[in-house]
N, C-alpha and C. Protein backbone atom coordinates (compact mmCIF):
# COMPACT_ATOMS: atom_id res chain seq x y z
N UNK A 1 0.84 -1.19 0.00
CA UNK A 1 0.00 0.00 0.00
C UNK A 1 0.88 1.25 0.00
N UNK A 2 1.02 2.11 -0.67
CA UNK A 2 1.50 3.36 -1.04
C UNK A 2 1.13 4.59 0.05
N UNK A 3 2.03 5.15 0.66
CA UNK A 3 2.05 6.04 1.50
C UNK A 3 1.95 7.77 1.40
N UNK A 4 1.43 7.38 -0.56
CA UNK A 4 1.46 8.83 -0.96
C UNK A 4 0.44 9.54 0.18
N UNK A 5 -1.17 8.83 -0.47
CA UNK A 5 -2.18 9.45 0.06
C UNK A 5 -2.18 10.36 1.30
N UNK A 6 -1.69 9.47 2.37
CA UNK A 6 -1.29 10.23 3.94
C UNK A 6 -0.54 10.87 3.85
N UNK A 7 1.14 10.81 3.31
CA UNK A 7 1.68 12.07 3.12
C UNK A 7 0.96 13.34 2.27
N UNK A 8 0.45 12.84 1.66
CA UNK A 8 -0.62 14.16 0.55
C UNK A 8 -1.73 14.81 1.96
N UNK A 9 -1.78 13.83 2.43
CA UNK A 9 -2.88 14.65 3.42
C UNK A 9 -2.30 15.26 4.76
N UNK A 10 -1.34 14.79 5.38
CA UNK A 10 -0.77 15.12 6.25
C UNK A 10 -0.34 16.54 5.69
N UNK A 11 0.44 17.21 4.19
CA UNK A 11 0.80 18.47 3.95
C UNK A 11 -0.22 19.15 3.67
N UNK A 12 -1.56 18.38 3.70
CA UNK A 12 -2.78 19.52 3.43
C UNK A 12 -3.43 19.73 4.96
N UNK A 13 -3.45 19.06 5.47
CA UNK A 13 -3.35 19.39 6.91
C UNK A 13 -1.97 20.33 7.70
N UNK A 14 -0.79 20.56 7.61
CA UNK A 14 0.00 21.71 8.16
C UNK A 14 -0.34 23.00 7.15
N UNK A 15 -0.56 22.86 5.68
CA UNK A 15 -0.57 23.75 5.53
C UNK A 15 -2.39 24.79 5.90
N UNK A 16 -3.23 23.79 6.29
CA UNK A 16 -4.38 24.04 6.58
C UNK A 16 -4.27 24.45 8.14
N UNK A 17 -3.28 24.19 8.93
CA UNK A 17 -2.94 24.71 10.25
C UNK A 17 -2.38 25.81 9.97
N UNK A 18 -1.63 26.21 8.89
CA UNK A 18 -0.65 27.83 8.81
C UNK A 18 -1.70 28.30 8.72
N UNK A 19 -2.95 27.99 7.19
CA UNK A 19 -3.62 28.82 6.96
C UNK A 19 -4.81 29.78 8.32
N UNK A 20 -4.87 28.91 9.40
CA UNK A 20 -5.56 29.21 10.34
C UNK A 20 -4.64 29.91 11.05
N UNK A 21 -3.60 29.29 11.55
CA UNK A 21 -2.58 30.67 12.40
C UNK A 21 -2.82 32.21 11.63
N UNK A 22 -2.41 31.91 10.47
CA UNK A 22 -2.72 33.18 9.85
C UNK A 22 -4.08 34.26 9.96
N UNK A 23 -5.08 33.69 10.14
CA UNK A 23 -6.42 34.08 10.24
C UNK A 23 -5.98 34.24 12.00
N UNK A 24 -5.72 34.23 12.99
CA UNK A 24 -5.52 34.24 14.39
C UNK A 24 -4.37 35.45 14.37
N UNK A 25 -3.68 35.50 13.56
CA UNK A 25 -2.47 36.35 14.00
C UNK A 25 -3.05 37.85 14.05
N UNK A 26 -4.59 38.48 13.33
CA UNK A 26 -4.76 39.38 13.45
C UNK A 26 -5.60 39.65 15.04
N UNK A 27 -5.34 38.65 15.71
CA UNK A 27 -6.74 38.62 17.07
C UNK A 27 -5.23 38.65 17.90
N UNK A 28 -4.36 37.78 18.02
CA UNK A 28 -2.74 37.51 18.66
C UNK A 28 -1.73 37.42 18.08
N UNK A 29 -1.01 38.66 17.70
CA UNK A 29 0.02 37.81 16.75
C UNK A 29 1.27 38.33 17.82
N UNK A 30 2.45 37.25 17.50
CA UNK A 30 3.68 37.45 18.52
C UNK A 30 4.54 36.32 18.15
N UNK A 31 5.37 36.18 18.60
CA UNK A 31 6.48 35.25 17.71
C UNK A 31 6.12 33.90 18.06
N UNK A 32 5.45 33.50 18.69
CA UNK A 32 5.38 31.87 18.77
C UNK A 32 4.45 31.99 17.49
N UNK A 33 3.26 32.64 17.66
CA UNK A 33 2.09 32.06 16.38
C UNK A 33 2.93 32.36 15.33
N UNK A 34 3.82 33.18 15.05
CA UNK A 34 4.53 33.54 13.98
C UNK A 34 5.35 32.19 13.32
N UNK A 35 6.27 31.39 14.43
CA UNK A 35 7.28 30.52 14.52
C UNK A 35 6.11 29.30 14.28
N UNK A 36 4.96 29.06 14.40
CA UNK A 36 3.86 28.03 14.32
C UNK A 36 3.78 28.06 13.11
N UNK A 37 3.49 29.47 12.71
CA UNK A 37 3.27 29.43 11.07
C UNK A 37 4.21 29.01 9.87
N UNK A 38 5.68 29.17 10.38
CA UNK A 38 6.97 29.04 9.11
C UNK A 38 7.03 27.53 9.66
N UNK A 39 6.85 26.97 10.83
CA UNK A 39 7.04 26.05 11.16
C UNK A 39 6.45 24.77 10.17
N UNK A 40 5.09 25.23 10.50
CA UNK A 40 3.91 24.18 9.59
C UNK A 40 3.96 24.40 8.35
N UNK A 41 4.46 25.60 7.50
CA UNK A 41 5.14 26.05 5.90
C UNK A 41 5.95 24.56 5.83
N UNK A 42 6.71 25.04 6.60
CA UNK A 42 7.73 24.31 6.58
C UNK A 42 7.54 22.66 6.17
N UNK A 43 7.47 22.08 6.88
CA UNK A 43 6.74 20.94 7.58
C UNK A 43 5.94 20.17 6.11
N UNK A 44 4.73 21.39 5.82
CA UNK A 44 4.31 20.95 4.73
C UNK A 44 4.46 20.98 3.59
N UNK A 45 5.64 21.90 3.54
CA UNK A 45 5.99 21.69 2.00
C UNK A 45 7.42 20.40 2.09
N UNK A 46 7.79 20.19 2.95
CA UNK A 46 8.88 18.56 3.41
C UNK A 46 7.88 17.37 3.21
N UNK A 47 6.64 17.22 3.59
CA UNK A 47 5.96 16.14 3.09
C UNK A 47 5.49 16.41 1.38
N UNK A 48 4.70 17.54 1.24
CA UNK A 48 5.17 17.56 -0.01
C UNK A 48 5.90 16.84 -1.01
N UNK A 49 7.25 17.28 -0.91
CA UNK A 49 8.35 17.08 -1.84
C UNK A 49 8.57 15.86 -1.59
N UNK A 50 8.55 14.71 -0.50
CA UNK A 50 8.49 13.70 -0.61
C UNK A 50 7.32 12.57 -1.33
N UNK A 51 5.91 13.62 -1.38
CA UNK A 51 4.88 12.78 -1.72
C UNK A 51 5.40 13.24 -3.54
N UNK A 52 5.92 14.31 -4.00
CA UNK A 52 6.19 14.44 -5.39
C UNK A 52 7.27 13.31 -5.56
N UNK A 53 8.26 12.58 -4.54
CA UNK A 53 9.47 12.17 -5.41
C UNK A 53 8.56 10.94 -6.14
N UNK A 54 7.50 10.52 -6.00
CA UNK A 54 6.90 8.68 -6.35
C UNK A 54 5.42 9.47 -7.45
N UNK A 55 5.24 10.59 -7.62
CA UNK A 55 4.43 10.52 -7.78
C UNK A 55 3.90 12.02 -8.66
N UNK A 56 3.29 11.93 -9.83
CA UNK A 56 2.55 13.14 -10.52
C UNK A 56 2.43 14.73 -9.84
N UNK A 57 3.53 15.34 -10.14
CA UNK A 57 2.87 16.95 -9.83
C UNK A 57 1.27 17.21 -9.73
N UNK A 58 0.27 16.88 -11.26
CA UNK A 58 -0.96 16.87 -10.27
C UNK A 58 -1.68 16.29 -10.20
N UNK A 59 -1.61 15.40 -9.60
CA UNK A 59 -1.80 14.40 -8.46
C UNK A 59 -1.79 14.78 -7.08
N UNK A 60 -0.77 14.82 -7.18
CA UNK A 60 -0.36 15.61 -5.86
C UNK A 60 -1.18 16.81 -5.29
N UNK A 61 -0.94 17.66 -5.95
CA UNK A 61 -1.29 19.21 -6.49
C UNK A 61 -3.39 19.00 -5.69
N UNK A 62 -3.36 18.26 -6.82
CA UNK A 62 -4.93 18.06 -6.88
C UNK A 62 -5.86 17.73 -5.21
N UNK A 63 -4.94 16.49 -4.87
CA UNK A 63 -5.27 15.82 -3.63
C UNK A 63 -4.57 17.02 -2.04
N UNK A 64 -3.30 17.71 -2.18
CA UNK A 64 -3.70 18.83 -1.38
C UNK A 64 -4.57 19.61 -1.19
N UNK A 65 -4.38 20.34 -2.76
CA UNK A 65 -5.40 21.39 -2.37
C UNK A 65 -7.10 20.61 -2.04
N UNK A 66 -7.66 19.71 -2.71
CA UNK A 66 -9.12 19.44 -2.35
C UNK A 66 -9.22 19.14 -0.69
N UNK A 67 -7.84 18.32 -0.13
CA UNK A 67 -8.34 18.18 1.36
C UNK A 67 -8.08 19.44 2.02
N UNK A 68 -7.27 20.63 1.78
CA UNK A 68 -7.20 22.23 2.53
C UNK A 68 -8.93 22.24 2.14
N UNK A 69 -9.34 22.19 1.56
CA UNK A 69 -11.13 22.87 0.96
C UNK A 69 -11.25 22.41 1.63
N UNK A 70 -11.66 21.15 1.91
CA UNK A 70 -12.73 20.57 3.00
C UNK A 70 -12.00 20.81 4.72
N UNK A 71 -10.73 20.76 5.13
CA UNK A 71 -10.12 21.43 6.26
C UNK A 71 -10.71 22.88 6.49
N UNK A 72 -10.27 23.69 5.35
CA UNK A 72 -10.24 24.60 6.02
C UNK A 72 -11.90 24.90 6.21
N UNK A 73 -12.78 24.54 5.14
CA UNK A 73 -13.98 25.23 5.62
C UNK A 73 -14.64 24.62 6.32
N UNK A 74 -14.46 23.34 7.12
CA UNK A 74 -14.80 22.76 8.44
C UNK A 74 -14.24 24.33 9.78
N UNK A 75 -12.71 24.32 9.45
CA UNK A 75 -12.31 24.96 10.27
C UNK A 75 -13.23 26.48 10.38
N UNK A 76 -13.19 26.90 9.36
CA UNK A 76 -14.22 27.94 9.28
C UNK A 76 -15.04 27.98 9.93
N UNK A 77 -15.67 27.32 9.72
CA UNK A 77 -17.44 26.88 10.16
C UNK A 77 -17.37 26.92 11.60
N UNK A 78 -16.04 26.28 12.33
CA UNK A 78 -16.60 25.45 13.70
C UNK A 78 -15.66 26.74 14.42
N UNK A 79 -14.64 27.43 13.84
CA UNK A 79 -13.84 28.05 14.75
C UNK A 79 -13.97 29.25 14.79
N UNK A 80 -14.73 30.22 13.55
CA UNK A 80 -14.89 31.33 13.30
C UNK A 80 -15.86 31.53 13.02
N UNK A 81 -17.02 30.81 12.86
CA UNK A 81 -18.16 31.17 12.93
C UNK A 81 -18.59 31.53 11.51
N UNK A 82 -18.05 30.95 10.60
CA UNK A 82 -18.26 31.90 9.20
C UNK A 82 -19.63 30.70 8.55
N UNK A 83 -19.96 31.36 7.58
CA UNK A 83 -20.98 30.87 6.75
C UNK A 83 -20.60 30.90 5.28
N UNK A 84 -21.39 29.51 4.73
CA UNK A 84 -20.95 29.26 3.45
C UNK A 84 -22.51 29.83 2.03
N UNK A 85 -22.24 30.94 1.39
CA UNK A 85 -23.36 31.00 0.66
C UNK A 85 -23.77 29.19 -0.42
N UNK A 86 -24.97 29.08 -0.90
CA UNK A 86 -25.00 27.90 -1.76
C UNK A 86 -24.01 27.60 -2.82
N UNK A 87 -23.47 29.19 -3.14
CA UNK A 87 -22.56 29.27 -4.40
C UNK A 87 -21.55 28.18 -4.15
N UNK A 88 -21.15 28.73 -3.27
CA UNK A 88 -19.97 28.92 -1.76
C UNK A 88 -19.61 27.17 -1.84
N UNK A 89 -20.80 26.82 -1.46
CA UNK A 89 -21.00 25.67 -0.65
C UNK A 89 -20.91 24.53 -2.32
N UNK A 90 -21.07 24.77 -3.05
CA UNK A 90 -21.55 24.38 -4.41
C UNK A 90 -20.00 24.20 -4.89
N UNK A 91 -19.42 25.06 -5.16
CA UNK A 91 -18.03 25.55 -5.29
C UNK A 91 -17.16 24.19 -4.54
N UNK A 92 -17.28 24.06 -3.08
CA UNK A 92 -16.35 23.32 -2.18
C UNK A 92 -16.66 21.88 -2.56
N UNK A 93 -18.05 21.67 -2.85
CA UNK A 93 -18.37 20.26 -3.36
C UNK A 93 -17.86 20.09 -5.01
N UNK A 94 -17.69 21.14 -5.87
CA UNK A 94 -16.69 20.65 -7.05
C UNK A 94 -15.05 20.54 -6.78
N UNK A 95 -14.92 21.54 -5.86
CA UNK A 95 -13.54 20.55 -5.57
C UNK A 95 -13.46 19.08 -4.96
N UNK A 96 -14.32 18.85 -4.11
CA UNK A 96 -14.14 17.35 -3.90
C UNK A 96 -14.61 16.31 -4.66
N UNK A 97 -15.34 17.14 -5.58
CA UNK A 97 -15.70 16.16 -6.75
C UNK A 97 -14.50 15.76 -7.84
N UNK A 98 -13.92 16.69 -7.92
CA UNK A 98 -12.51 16.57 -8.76
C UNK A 98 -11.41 16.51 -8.09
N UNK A 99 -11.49 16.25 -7.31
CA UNK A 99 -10.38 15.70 -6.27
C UNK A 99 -10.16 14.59 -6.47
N UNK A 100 -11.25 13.71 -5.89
CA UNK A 100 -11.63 12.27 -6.17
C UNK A 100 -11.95 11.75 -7.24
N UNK A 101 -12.29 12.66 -8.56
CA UNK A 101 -11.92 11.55 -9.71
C UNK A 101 -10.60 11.93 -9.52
N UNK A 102 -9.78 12.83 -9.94
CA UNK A 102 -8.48 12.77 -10.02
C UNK A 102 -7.82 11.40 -9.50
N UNK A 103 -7.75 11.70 -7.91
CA UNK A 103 -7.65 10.14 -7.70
C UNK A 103 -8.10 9.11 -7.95
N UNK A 104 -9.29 8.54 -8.39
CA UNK A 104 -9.77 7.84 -8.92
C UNK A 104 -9.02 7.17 -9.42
């Protein structure tokens, strides 16, 4: 069994943690959330480049970004209180629709 998938998701998950530090740094910002943020950059672009050495730019590409969509606008929803218009919401379900054929 191939270990892309989890590494593909594990870098859409840190970089779906920067993307939230970032959204926080205007409520607290100070050098740890700062050092959280280059940290998890970091972090996720190292799984990354390992999930590219076995495997399709997009492929790859594809299966990050669709799991940040569904991360982050969970995170949205539950941590900031935000709302998704139908467009909105319409929009997040074609990325996971083409996510998953991609993989397919």
């Amino acid at each position: 069994m191939s270990m892309i998938p989890i590494i593909a998701l594990g870098s859409a998950g840190l970089y779906s943690v920067a993307m939230i530090s970032m959204k926080f740094w205007w409520k607290l910002p100070g050098l740890g959330l700062g050092l959280l943020i280059v940290a998890t950059l970091l972090a996720a672009a190292t799984l990354e480049l390992a999930a590219l050495r076995d495997e399709r730019l997009g492929i790859i590409y594809t299966g990050i970004l669709g799991a940040e969509v569904v991360l982050i606008a969970i995170a949205s929803f539950f941590l900031f209180g935000e709302s998704f218009s139908y467009r909105e919401g319409l929009g997040i379900a074609l990325v996971i629709a083409g996510t998953a054929l991609a993989w397919a």
